[in-house]
Protein backbone atom coordinates (compact mmCIF):
# COMPACT_ATOMS: atom_id res chain seq x y z
CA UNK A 1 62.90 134.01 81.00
CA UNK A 2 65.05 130.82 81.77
CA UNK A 3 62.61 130.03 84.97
CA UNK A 4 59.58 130.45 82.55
CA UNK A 5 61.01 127.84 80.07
CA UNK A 6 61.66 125.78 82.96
CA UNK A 7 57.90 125.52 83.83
CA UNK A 8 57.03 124.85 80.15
CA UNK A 9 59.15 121.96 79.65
CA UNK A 10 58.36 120.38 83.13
CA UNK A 11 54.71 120.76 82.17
CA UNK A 12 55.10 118.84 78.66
CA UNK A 13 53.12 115.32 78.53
CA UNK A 14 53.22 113.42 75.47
CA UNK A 15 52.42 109.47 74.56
CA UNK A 16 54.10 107.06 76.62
CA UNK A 17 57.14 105.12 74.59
CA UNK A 18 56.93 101.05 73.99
CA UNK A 19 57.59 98.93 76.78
CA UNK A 20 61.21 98.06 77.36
CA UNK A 21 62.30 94.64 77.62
CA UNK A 22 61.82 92.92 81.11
CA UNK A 23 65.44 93.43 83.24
CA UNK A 24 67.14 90.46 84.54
CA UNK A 25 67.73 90.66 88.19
CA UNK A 26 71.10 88.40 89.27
CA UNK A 27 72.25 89.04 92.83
CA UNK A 28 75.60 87.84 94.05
CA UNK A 29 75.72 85.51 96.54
CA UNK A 30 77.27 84.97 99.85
CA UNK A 31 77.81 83.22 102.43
CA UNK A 32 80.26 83.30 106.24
CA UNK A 33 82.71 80.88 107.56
CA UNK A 34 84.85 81.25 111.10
CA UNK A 35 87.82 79.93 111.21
CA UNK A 36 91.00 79.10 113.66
CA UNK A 37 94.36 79.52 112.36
CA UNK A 38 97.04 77.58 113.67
CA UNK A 39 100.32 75.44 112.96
CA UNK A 40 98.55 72.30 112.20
CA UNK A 41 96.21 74.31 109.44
CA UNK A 42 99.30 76.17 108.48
CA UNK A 43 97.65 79.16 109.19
CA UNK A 44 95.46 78.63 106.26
CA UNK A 45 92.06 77.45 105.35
CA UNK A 46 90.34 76.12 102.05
CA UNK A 47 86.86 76.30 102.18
CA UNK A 48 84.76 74.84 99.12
CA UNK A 49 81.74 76.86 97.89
CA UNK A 50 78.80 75.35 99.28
CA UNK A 51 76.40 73.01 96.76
CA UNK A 52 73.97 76.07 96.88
CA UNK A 53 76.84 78.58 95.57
CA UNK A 54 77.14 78.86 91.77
CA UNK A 55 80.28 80.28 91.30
CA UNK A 56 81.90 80.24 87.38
CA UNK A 57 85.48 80.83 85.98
CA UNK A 58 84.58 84.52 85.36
CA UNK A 59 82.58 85.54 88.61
CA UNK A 60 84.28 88.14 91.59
CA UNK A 61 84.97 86.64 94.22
CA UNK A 62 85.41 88.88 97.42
CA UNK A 63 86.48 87.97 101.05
CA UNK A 64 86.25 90.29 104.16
CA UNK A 65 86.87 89.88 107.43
CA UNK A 66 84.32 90.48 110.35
CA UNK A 67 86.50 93.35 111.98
CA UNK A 68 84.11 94.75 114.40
CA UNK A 69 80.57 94.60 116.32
CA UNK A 70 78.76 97.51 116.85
CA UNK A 71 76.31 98.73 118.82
CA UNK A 72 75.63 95.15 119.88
CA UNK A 73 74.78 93.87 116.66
CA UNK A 74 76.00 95.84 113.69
CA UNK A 75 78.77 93.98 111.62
CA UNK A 76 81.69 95.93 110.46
CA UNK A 77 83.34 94.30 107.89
CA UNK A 78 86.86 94.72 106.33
CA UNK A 79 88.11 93.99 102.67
CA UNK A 80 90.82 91.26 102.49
CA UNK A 81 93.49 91.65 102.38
CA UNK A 82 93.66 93.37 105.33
CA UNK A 83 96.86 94.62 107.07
CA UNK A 84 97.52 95.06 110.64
CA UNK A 85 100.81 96.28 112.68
CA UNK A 86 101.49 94.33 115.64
CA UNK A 87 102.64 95.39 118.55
CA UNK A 88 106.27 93.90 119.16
CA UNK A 89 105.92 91.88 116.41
CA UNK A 90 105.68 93.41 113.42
CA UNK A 91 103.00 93.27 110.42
CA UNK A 92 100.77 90.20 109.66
CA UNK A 93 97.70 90.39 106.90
CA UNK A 94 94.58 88.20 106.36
CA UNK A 95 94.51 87.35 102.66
CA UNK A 96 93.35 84.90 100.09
CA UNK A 97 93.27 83.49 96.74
CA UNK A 98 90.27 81.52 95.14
CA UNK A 99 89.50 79.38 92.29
CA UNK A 100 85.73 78.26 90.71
CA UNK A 101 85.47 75.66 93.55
CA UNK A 102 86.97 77.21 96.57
CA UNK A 103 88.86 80.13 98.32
CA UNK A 104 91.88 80.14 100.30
CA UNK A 105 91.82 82.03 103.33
CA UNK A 106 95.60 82.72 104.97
CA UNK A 107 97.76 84.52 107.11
CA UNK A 108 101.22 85.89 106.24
CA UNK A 109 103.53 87.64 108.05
CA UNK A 110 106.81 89.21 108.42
CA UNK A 111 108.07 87.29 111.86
CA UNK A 112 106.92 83.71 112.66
CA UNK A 113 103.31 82.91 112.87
CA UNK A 114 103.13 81.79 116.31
CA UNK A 115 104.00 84.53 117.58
CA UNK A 116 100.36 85.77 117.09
CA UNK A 117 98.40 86.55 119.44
CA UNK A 118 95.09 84.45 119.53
CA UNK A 119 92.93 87.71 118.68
CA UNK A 120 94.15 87.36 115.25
CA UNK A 121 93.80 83.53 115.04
CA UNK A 122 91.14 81.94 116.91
CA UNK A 123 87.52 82.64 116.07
CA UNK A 124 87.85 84.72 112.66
CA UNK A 125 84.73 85.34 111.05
CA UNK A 126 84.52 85.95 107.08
CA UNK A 127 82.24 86.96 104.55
CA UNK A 128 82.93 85.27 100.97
CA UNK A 129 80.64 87.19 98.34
CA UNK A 130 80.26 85.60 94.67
CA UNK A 131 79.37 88.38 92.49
CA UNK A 132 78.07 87.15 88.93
CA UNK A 133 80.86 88.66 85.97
CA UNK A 134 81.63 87.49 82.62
CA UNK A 135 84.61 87.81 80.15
CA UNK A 136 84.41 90.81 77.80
CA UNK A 137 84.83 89.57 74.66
CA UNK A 138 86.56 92.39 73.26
CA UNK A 139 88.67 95.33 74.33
CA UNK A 140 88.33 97.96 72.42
CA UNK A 141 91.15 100.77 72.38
CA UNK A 142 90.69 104.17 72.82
CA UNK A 143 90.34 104.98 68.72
CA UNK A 144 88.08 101.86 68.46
CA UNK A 145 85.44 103.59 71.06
CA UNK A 146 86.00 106.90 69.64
CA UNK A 147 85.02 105.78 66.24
CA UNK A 148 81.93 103.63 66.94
CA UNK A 149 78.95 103.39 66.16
CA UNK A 150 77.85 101.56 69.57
CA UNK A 151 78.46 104.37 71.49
CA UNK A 152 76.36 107.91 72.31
CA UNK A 153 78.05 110.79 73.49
CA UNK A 154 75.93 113.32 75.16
CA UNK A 155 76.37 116.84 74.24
């Protein structure tokens, strides 16, 4: 019985509904830096959104670091921060802050710096990705959403 009922309501047509809206399409953007880390740069680097990068007070903005390359060509990449245990040493991360006009790529660590070996300084690669956000303008609590009229709960 259920399999007939199944046929009848995947063999229902009926009068196509009125055109939605057109979408808007907004992709993030992002762009790659490499870097050397050293005393002199205080094992830090600021590096200002290009011209071509619109980045605003609300947007995401997400670093990662090119860990890997695979197969000859295929990028592995690693969310900042990003921890690592080093041998005799002890533990260092990648990390970073950011404002509307630039991100701050740095390296902390639980022993000196220059201790490092140059695997994890010289020749980093990262990925900086601006994803479009915007302020909510409200935050509704749990008894606000429950009581609305804005929102459809399926059954």
């Amino acid at each position: 019985m259920s399999l007939l009922l199944v046929f009848a309501l995947v063999a229902c047509k009926g009068d196509r509904g009125p055109q939605g809206p057109p979408g808007v399409n907004i992709l993030g953007q992002v762009f790659e830096t490499t870097i050397d880390f050293n005393s002199n740069n205080n094992y830090s680097a600021l590096i200002n959104f290009p011209n071509n990068v619109e980045v605003y007070e609300s947007d995401a903005v997400l670093v990662y670091l090119l860990e890997d390359i695979v197969d000859g060509d295929i990028d592995v990449w690693a969310p900042l921060p990003q921890t690592y245990f080093v041998e005799n040493a002890g533990t260092m991360l990648y990390s970073y802050n950011h404002t509307f006009l630039d991100v701050n790529i740095f390296l902390d660590a639980d022993f000196p710096l220059s201790q490092l070996p140059s695997i994890f300084t010289q020749n980093q690669t990262f990925r900086i990705a601006v994803v479009p956000a915007e302020f909510a303008d409200d935050i509704p609590s749990m008894e606000e959403l429950l009581h609305s009229d804005k929102i459809q709960w399926a059954n």
